[in-house]
Protein backbone atom coordinates (compact mmCIF):
# COMPACT_ATOMS: atom_id res chain seq x y z
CA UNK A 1 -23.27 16.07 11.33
CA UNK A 2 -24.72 13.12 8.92
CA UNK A 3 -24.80 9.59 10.51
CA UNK A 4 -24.10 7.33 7.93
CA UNK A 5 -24.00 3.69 8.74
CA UNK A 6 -22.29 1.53 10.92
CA UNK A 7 -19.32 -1.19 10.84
CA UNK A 8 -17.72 -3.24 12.59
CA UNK A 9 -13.66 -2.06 11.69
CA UNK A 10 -12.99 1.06 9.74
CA UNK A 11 -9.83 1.05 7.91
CA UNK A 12 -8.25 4.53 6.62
CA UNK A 13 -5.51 4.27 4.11
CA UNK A 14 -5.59 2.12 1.16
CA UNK A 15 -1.63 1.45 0.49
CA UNK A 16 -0.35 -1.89 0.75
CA UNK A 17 -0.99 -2.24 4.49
CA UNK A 18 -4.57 -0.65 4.46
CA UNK A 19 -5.37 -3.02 1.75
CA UNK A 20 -4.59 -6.18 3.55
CA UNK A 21 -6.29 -5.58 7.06
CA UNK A 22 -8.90 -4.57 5.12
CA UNK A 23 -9.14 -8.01 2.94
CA UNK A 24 -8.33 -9.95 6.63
CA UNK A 25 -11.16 -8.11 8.77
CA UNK A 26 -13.77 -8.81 5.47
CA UNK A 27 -12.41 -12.68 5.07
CA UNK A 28 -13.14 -13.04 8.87
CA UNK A 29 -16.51 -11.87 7.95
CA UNK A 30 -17.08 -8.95 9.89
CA UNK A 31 -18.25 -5.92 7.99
CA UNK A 32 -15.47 -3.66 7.01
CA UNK A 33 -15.23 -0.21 5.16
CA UNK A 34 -12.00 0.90 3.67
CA UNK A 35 -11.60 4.96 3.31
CA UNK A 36 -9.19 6.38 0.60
CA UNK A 37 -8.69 9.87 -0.40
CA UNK A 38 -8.90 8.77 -4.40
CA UNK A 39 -10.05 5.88 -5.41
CA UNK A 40 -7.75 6.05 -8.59
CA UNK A 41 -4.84 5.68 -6.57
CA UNK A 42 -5.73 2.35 -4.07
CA UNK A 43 -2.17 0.34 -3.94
CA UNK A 44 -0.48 2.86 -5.63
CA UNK A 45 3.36 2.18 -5.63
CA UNK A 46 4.61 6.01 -5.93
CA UNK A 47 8.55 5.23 -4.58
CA UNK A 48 9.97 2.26 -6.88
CA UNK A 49 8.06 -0.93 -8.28
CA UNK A 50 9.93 -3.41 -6.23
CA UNK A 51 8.47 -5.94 -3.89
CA UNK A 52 10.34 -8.28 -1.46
CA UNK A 53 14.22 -7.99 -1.25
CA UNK A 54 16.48 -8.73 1.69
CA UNK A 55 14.17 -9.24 5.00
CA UNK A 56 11.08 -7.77 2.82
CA UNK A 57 11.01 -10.75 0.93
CA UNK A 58 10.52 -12.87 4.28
CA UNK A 59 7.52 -10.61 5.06
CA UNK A 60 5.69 -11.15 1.74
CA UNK A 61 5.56 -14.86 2.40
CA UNK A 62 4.41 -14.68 5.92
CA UNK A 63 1.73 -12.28 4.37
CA UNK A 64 0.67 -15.12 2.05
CA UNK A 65 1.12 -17.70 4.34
CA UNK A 66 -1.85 -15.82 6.73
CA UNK A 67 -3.81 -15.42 3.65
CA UNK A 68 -3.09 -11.97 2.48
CA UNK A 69 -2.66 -11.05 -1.39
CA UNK A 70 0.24 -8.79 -1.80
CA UNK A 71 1.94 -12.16 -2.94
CA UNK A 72 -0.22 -13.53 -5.53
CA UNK A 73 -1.10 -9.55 -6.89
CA UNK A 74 2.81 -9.53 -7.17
CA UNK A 75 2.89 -12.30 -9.05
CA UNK A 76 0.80 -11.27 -11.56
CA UNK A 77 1.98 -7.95 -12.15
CA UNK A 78 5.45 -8.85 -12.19
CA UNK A 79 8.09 -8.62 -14.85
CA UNK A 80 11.33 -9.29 -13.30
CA UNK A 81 12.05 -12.25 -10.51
CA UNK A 82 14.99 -12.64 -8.60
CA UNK A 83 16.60 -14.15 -6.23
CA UNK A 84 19.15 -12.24 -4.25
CA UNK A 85 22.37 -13.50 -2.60
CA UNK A 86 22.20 -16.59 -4.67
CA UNK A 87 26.02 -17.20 -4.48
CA UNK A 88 26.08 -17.01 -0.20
CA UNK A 89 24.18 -20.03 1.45
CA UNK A 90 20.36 -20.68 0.99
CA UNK A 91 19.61 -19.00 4.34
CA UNK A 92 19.88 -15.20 3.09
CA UNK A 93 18.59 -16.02 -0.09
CA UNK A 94 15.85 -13.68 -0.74
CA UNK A 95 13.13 -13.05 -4.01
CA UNK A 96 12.75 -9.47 -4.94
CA UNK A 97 10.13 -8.39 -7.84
CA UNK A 98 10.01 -5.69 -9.88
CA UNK A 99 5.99 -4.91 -10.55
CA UNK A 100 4.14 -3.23 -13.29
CA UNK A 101 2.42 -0.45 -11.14
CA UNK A 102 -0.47 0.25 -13.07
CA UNK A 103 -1.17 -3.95 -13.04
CA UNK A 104 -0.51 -3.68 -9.20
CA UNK A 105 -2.84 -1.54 -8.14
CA UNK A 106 -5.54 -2.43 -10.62
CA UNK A 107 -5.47 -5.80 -9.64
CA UNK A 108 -5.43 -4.97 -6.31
CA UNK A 109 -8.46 -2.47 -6.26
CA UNK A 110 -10.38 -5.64 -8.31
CA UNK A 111 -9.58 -7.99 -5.67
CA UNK A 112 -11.30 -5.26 -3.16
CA UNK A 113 -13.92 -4.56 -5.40
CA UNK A 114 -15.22 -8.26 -5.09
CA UNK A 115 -14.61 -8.93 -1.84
CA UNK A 116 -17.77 -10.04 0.33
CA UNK A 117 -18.27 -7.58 3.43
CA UNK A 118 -16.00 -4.94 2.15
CA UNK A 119 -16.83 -1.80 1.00
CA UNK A 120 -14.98 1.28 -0.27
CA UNK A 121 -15.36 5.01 0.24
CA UNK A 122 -13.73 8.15 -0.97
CA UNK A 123 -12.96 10.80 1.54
CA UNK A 124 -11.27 12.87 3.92
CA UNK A 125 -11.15 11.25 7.29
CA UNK A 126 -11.00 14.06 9.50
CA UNK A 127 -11.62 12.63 13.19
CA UNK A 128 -11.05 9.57 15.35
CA UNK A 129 -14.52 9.59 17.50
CA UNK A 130 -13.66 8.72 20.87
CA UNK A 131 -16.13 7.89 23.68
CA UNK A 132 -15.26 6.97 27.47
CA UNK A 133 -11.67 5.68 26.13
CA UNK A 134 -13.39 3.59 23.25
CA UNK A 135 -13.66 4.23 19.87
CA UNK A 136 -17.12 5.30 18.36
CA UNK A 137 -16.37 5.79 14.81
CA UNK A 138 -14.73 8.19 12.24
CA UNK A 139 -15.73 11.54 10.91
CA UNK A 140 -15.00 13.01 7.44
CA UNK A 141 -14.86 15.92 5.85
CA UNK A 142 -18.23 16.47 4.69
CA UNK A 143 -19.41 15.81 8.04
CA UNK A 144 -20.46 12.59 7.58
CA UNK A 145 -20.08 10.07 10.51
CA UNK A 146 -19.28 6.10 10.38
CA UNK A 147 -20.09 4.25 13.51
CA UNK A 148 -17.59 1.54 13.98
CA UNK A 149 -16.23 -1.01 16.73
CA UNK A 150 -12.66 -0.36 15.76
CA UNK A 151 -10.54 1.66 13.65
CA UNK A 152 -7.38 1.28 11.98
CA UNK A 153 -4.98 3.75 10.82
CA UNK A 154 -3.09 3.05 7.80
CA UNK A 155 -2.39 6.32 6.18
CA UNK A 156 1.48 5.90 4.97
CA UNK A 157 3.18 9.34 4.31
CA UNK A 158 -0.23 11.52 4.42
CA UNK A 159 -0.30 12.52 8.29
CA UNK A 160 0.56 16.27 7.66
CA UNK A 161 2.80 15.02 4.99
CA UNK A 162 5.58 17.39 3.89
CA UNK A 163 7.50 17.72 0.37
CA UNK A 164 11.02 18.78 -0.21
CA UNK A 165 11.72 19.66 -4.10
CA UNK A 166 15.32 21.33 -4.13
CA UNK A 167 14.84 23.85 -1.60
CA UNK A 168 11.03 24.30 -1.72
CA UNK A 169 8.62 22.41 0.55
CA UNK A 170 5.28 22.19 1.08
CA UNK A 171 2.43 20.42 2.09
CA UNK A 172 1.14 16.85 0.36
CA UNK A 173 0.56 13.33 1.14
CA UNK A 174 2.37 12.32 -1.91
CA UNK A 175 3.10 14.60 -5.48
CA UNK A 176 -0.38 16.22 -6.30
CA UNK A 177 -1.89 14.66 -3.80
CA UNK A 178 -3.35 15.95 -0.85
CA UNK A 179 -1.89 15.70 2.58
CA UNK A 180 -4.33 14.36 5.94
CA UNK A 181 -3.93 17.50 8.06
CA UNK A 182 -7.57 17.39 10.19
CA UNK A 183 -6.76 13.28 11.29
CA UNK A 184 -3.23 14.00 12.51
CA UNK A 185 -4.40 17.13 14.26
CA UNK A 186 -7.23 14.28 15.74
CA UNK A 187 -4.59 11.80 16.68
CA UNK A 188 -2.33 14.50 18.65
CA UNK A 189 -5.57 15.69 20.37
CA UNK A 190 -6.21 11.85 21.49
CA UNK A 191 -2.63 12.08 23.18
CA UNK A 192 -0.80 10.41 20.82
CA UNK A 193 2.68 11.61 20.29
CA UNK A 194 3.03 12.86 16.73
CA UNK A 195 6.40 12.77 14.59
CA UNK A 196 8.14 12.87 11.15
CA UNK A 197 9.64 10.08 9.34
CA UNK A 198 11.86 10.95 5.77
CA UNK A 199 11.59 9.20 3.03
CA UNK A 200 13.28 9.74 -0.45
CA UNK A 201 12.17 9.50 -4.25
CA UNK A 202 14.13 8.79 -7.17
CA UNK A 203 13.37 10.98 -10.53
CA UNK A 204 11.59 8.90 -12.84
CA UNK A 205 13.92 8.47 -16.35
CA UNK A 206 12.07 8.95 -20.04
CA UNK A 207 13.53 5.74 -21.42
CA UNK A 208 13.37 7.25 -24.81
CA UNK A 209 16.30 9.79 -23.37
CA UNK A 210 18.59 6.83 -22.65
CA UNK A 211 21.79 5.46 -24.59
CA UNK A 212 21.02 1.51 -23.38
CA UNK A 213 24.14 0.65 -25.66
CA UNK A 214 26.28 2.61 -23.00
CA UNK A 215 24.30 0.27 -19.49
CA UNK A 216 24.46 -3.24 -18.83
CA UNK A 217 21.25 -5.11 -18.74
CA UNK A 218 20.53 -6.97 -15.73
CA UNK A 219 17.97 -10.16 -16.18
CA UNK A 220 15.89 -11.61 -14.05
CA UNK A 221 15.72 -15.97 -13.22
CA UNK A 222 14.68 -17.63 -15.69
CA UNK A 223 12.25 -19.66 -14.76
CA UNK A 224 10.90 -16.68 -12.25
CA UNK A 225 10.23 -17.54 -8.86
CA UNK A 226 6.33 -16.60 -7.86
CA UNK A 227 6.72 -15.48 -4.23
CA UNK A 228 2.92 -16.69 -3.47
CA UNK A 229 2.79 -20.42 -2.94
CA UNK A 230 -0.59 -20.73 -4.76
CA UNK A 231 0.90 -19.63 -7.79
CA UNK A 232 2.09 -22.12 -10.48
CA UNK A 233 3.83 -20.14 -13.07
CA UNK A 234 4.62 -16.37 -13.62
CA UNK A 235 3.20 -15.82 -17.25
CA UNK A 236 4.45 -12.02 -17.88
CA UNK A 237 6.46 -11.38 -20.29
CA UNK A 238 9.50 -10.29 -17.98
CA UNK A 239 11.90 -7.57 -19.05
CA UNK A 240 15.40 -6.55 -17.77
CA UNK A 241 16.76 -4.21 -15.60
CA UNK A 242 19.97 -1.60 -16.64
């Protein structure tokens, strides 16, 4: 084993949720490493490119209220604002946001990149260190240890992630990716109860393969509602929905 350095929170998982305790535990200024499998694929949005919606919505805000940045990231990688349940009464009225996903996460992963006491690693994290009940640091797979005072798990679908295709299955954090088998085996060894959670993914559509004279396009508000409150004006060209 290879001691690398120390920090004071390691985060694992660079989805939406990694991302942001990542950018709060670097803003509070303690020093902060963020561990991704591929560094390619940091706030990648692999289900559907749609942020907010009914109760979702509320949680963006309170994320930009605290200072996060899923808000203002959405905001300029959107192209289509709206805001749902507009003909009930103003208290279920909620914004929902289609994103451009390649905008998302590079915007995103630039945001990180710049961030003061933040850095970002590639690997496999195989191993929660544990010490006397406390938390020493994280191993990977090239045997490499990180010393740190605390350690959070972020790691979406990718604990021994499984994929159903028609009736084939096998294992993978998300298509052609690879799935965290050595942490979850960590986790259940540290006597926490493992389990599985489904989730579903819609086929993506060639749009060149469509008949749009046979849908009916659906557009967003015009003006578009930004869902952070430090924005002043969405400037994306915005596009429709069928």
């Amino acid at each position: 084993m290879f001691k690398d350095r120390d920090y004071d929170v390691i985060v694992v998982g660079a989805g939406h949720a990694g991302c942001e305790a990542a950018l709060a535990s670097s803003r509070m200024g303690l020093s902060t490493c963020l561990f991704t499998i591929n560094l390619d694929t940091i706030a990648q949005m692999p289900c559907n490119p749609a942020i907010g919606g009914l109760a979702k919505g509320h949680l963006v805000r309170e994320i930009d209220a605290l200072g996060g940045e899923m808000a203002k990231i959405t905001d300029s990688a959107g192209i289509q604002f709206r805001i749902l349940n507009k003909s009930k009464g103003p208290a279920v009225w909620s914004l929902r946001a289609q994103a451009d996903r390649v905008l998302y996460k590079l915007a995103m992963r630039k945001v990180l990149e710049f961030q003061k006491n933040l850095d970002i690693k590639q690997a496999f994290v195989d191993e929660i260190t544990v010490e006397d009940g406390k938390v020493k640091g994280i191993l990977t797979s090239l045997g490499i240890f990180y010393g740190a005072k605390a350690v959070i798990v972020t790691t979406g679908t990718f604990l021994k992630g499984l994929m159903h295709i028609g009736f084939e299955n096998f294992s993978a954090g998300r298509a052609g990716e690879f799935p965290s088998i050595g942490l979850s085996e960590s986790l259940k060894k540290l006597g926490l109860e493992m389990g599985r959670l489904k989730t579903g993914t819609p086929p993506r559509l060639d749009a060149k393969t469509i008949d749009f004279s046979k849908t009916e396009p659906q557009y967003g508000d015009d003006p578009p509602v930004p869902f952070s409150h430090s924005t002043g004006k969405i400037t994306n060209p915005q596009l429709p929905c069928f």
